[in-house]
PDB file of N, CA and C in Angstrom:
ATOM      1  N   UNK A   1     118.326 260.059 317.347  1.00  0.00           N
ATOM      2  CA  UNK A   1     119.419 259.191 317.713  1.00  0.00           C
ATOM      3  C   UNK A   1     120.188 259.773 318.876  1.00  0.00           C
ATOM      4  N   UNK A   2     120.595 259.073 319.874  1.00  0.00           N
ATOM      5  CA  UNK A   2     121.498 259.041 320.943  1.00  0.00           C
ATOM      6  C   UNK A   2     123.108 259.755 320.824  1.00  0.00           C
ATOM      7  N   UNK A   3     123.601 259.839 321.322  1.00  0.00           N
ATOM      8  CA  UNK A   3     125.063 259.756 321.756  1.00  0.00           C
ATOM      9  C   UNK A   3     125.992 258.894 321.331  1.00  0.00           C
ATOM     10  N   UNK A   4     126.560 258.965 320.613  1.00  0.00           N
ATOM     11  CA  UNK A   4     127.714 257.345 320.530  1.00  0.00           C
ATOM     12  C   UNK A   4     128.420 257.574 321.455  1.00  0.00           C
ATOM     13  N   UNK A   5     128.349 256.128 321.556  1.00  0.00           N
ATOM     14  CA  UNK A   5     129.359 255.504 323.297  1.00  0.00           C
ATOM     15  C   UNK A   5     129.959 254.578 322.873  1.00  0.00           C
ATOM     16  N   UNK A   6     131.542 254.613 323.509  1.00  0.00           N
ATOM     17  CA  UNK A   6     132.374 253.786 322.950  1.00  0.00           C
ATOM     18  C   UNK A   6     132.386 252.191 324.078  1.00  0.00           C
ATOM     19  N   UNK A   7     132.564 251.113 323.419  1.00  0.00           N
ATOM     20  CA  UNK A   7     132.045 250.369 324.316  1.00  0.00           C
ATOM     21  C   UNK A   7     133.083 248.913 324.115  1.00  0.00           C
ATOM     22  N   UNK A   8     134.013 248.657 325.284  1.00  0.00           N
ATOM     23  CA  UNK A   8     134.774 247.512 325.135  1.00  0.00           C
ATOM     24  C   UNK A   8     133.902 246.284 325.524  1.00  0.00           C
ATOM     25  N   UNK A   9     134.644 245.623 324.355  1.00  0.00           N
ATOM     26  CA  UNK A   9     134.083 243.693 324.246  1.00  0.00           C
ATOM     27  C   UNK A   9     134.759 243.098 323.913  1.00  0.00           C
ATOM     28  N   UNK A  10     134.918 241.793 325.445  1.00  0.00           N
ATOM     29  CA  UNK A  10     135.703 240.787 325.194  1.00  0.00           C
ATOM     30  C   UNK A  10     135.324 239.623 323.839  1.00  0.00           C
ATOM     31  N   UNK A  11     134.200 239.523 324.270  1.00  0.00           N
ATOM     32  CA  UNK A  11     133.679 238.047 323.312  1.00  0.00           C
ATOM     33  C   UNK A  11     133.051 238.278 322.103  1.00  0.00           C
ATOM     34  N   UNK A  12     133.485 237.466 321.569  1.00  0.00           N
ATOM     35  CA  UNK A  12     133.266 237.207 320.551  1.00  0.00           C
ATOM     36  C   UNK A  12     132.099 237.025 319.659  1.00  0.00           C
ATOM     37  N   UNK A  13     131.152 236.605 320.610  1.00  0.00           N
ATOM     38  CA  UNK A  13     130.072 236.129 320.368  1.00  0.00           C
ATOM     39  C   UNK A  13     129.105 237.760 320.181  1.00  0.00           C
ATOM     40  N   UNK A  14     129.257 237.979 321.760  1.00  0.00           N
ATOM     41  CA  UNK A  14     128.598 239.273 321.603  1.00  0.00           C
ATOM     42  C   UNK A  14     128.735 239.973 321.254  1.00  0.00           C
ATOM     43  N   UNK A  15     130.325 240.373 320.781  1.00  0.00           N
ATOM     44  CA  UNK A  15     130.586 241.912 319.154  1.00  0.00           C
ATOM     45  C   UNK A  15     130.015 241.118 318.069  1.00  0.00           C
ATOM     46  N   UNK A  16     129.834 240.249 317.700  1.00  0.00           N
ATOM     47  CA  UNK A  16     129.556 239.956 316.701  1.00  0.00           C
ATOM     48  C   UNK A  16     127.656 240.119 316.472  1.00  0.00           C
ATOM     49  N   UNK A  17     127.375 240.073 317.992  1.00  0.00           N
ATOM     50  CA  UNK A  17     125.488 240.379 317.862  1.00  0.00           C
ATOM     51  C   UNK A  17     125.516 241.889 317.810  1.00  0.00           C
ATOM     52  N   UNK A  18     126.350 242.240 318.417  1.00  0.00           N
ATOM     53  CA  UNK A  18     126.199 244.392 318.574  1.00  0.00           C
ATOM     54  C   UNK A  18     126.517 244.854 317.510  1.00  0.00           C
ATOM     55  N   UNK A  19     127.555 244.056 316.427  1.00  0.00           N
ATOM     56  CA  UNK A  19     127.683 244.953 315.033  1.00  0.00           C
ATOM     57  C   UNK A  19     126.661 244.331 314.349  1.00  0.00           C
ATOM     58  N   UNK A  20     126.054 243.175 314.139  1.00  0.00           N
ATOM     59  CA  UNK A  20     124.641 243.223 314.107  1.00  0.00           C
ATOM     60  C   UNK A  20     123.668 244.004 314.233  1.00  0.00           C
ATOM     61  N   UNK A  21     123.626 244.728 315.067  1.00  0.00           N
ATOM     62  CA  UNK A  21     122.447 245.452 315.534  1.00  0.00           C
ATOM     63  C   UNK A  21     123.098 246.888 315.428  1.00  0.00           C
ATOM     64  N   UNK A  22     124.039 247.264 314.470  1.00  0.00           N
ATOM     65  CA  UNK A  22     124.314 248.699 314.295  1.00  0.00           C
ATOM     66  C   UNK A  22     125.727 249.253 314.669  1.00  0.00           C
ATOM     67  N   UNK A  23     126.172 248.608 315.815  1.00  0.00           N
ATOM     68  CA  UNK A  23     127.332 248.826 315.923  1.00  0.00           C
ATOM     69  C   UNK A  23     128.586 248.919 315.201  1.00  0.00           C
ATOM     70  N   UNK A  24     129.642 250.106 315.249  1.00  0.00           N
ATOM     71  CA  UNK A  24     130.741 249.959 314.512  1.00  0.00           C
ATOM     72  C   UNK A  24     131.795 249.565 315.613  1.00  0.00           C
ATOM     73  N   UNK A  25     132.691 248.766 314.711  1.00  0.00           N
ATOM     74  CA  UNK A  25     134.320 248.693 315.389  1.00  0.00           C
ATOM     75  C   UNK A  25     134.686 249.583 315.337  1.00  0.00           C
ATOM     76  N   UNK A  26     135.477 250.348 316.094  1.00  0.00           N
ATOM     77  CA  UNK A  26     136.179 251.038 315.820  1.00  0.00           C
ATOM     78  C   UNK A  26     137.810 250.862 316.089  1.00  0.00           C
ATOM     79  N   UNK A  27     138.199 250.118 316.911  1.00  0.00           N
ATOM     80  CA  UNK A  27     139.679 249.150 317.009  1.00  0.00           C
ATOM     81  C   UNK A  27     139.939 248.230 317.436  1.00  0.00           C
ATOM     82  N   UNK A  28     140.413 247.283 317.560  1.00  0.00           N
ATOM     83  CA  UNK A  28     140.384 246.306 318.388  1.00  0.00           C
ATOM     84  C   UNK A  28     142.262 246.258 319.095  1.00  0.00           C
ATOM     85  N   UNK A  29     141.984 246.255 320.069  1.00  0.00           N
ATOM     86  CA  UNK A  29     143.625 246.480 321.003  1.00  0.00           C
ATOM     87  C   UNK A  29     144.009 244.776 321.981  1.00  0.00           C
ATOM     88  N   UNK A  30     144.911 244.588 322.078  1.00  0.00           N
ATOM     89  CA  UNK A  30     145.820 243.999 323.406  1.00  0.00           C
ATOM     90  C   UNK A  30     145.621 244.562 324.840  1.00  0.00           C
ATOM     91  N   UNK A  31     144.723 243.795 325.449  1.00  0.00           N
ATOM     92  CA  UNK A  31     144.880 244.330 326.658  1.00  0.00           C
ATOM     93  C   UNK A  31     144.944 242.756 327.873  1.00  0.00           C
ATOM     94  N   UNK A  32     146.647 242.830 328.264  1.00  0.00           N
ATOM     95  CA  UNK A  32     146.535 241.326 329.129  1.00  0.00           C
ATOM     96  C   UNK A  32     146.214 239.797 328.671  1.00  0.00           C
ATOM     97  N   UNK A  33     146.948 240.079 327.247  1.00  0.00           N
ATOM     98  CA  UNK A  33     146.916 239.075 326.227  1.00  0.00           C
ATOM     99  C   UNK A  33     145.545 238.785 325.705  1.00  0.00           C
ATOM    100  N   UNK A  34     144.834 239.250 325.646  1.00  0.00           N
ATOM    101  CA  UNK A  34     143.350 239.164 324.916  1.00  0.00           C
ATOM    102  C   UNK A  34     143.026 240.633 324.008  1.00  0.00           C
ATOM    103  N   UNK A  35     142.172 239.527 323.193  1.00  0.00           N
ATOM    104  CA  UNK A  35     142.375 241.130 322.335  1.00  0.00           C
ATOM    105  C   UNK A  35     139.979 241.929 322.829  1.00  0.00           C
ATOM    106  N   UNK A  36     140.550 243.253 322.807  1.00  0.00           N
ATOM    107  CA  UNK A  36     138.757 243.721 323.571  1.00  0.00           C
ATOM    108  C   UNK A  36     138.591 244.898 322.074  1.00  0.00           C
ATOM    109  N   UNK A  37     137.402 244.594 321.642  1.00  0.00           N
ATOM    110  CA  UNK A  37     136.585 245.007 320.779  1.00  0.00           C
ATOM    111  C   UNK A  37     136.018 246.304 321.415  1.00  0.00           C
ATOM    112  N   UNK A  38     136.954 247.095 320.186  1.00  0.00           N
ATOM    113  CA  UNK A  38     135.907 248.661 320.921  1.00  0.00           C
ATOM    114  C   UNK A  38     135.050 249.177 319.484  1.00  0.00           C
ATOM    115  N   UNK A  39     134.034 249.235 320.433  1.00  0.00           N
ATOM    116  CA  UNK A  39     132.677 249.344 319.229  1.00  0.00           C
ATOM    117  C   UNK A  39     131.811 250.779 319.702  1.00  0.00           C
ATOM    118  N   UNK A  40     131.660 251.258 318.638  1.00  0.00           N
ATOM    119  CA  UNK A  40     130.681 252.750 319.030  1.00  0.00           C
ATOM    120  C   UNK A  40     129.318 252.615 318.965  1.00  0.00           C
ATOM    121  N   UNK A  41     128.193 253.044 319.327  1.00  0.00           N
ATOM    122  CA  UNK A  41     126.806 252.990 318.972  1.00  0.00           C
ATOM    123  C   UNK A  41     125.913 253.784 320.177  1.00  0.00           C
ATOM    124  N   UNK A  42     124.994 253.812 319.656  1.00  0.00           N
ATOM    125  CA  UNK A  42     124.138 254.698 320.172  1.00  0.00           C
ATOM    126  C   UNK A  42     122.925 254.529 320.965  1.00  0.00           C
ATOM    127  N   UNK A  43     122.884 252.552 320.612  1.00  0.00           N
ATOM    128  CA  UNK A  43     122.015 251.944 321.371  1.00  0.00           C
ATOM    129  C   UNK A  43     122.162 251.688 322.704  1.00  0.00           C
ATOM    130  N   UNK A  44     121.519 251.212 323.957  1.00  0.00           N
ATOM    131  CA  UNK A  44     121.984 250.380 324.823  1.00  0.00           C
ATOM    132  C   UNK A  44     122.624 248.964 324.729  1.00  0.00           C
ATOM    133  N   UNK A  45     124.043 248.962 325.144  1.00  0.00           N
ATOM    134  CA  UNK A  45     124.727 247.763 324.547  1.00  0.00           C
ATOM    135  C   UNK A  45     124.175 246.784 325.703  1.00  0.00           C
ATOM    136  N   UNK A  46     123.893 247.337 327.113  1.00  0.00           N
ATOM    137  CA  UNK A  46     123.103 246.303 328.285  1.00  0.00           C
ATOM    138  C   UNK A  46     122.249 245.416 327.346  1.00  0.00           C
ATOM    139  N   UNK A  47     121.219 246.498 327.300  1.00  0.00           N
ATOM    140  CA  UNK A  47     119.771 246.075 327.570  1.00  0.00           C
ATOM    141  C   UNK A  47     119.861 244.933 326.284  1.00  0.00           C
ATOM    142  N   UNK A  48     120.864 245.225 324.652  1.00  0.00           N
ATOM    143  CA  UNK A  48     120.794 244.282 323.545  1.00  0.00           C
ATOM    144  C   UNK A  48     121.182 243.210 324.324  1.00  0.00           C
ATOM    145  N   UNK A  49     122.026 243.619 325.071  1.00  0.00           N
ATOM    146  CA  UNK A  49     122.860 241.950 325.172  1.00  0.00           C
ATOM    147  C   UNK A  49     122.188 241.609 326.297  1.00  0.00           C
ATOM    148  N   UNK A  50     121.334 241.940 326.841  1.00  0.00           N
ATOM    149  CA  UNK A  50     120.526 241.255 328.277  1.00  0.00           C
ATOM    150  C   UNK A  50     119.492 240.123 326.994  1.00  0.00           C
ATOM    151  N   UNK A  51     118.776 241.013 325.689  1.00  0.00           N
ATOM    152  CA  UNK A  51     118.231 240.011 324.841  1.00  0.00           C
ATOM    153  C   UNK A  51     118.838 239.408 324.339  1.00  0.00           C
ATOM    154  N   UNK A  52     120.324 239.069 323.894  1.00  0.00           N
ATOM    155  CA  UNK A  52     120.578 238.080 323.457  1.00  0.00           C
ATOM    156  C   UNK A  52     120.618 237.466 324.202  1.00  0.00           C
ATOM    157  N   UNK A  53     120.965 237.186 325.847  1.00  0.00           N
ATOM    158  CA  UNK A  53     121.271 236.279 326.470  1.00  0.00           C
ATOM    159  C   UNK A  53     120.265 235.760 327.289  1.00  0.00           C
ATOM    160  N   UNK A  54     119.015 236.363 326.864  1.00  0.00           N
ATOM    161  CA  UNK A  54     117.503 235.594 327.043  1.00  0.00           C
ATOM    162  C   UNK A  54     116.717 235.040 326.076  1.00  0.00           C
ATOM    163  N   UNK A  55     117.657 235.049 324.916  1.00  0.00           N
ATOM    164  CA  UNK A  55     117.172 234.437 323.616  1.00  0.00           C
ATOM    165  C   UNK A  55     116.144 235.378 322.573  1.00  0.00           C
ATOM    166  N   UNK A  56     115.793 236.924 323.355  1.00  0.00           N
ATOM    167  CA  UNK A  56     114.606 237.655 322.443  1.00  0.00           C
ATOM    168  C   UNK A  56     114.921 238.099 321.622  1.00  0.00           C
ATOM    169  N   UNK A  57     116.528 237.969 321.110  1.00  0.00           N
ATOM    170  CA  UNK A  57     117.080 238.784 320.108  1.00  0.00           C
ATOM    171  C   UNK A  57     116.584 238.339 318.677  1.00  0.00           C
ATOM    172  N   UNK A  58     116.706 239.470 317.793  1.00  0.00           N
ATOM    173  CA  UNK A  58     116.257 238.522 316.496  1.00  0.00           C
ATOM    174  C   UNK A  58     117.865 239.601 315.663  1.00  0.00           C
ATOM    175  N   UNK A  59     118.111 238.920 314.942  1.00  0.00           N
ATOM    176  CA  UNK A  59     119.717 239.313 314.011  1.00  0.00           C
ATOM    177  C   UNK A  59     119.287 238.008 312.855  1.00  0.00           C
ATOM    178  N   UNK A  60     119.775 238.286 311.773  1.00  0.00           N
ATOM    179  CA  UNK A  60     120.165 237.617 310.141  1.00  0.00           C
ATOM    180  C   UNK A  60     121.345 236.180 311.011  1.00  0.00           C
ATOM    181  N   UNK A  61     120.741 235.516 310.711  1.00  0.00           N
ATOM    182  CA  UNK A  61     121.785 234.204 311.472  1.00  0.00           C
ATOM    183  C   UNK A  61     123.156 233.848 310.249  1.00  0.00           C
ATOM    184  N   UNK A  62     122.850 234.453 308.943  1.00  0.00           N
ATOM    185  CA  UNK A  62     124.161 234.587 308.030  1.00  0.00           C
ATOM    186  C   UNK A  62     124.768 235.355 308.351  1.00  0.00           C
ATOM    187  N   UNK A  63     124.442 236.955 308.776  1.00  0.00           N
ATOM    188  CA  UNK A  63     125.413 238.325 309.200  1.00  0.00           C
ATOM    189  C   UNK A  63     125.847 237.288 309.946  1.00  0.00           C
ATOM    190  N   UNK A  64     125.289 237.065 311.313  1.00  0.00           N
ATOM    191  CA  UNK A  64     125.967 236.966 312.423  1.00  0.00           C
ATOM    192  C   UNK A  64     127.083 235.787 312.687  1.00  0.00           C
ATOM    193  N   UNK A  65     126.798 234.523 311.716  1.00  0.00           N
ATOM    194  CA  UNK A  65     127.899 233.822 311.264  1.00  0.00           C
ATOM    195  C   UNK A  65     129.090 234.572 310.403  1.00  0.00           C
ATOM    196  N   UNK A  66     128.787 235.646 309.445  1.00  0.00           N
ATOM    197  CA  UNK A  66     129.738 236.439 309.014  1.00  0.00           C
ATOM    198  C   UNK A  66     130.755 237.175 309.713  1.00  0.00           C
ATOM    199  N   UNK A  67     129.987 237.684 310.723  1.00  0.00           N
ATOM    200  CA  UNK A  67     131.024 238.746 311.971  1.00  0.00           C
ATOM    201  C   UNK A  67     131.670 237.906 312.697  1.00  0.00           C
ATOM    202  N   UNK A  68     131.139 236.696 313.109  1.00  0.00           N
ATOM    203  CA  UNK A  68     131.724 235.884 313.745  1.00  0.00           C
ATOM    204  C   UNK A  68     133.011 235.286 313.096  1.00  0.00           C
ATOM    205  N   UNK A  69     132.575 234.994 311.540  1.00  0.00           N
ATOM    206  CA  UNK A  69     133.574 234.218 311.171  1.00  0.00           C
ATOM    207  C   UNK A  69     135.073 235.307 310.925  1.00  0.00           C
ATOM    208  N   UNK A  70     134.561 237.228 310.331  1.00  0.00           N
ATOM    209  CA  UNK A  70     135.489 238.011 310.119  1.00  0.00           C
ATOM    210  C   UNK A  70     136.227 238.324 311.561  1.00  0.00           C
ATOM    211  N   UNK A  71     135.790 238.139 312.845  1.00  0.00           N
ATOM    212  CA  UNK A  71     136.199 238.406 314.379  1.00  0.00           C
ATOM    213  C   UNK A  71     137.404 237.414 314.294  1.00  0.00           C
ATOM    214  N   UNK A  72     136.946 236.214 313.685  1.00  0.00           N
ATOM    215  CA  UNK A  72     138.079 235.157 314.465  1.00  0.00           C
ATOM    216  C   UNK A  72     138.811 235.352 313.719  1.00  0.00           C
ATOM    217  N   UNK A  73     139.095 235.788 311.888  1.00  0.00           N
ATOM    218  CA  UNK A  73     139.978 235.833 311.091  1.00  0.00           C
ATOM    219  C   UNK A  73     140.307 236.981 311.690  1.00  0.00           C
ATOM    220  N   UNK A  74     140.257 238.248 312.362  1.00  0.00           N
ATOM    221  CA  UNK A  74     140.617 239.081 312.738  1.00  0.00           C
ATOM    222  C   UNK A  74     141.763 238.932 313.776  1.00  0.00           C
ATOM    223  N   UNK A  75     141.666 237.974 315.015  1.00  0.00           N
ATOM    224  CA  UNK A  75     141.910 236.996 316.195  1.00  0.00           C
ATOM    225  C   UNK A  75     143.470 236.599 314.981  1.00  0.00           C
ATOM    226  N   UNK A  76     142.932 235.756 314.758  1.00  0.00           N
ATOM    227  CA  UNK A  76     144.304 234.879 313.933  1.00  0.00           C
ATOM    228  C   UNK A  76     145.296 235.355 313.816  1.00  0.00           C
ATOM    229  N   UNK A  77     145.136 236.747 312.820  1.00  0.00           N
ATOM    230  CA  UNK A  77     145.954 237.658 311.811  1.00  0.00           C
ATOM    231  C   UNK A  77     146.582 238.246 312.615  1.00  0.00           C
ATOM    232  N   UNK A  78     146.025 238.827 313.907  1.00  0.00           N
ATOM    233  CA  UNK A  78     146.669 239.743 314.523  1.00  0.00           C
ATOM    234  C   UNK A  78     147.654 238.573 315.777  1.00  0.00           C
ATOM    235  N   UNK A  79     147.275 237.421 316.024  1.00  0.00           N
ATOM    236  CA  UNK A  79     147.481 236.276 316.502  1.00  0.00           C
ATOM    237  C   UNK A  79     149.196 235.892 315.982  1.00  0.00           C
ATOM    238  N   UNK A  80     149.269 235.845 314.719  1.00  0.00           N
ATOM    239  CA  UNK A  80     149.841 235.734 313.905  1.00  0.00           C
ATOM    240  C   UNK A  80     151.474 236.869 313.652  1.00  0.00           C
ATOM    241  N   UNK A  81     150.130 237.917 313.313  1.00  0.00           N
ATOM    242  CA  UNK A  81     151.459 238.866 313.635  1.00  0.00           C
ATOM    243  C   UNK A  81     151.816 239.490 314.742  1.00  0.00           C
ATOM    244  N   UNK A  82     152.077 238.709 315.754  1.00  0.00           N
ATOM    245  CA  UNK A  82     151.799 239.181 316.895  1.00  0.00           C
ATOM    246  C   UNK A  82     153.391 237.778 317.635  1.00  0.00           C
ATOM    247  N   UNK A  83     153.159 237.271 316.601  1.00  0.00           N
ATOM    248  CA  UNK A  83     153.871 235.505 316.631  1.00  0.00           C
ATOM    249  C   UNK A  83     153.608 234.636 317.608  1.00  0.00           C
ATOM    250  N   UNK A  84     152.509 234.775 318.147  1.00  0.00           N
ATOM    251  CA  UNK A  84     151.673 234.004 318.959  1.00  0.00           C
ATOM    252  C   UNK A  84     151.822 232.810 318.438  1.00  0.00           C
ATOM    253  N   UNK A  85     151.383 232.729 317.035  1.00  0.00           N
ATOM    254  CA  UNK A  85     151.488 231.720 316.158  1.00  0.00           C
ATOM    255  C   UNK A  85     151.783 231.452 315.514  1.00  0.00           C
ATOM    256  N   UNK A  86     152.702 230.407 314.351  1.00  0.00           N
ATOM    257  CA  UNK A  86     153.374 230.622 313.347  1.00  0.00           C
ATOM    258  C   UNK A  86     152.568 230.109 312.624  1.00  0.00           C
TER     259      UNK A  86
END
């Protein structure tokens, strides 16, 4: 195994394929009113996400509705207490 490298992500879509494929969160912060996903791992986060976004990826399509769905409840809460939103 590699090096862990810490690795910021805006979207949503794609933290949710990288903790898929092994990745941990490790915080998620405010930066310029958006919130960026910092995730550790050891893989190439390029080269995964060059396959997801050529379709060769293969991931559990329940996980990845799961991360997706815990990202946005994540989004909300902090949305929320944040009073973005009431």
């Amino acid at each position: 195994m590699g090096e862990k490298k810490v690795v910021e992500i805006f979207d949503v879509s794609e933290t949710a394929f990288l903790l898929c494929k092994g990745f941990e969160m490790s915080k998620s912060v405010w930066k310029n009113n958006r919130i960026v996903f910092e995730l550790n791992g050891d893989k190439d986060h390029s080269e995964l996400l060059n396959e997801f976004y050529t379709h060769k990826a293969r991931v559990s399509p329940l996980r990845f509705f799961n991360e997706v769905k815990n990202l946005k409840a994540l989004i909300y809460n902090e949305k929320k207490k944040r009073g973005v939103i009431k």
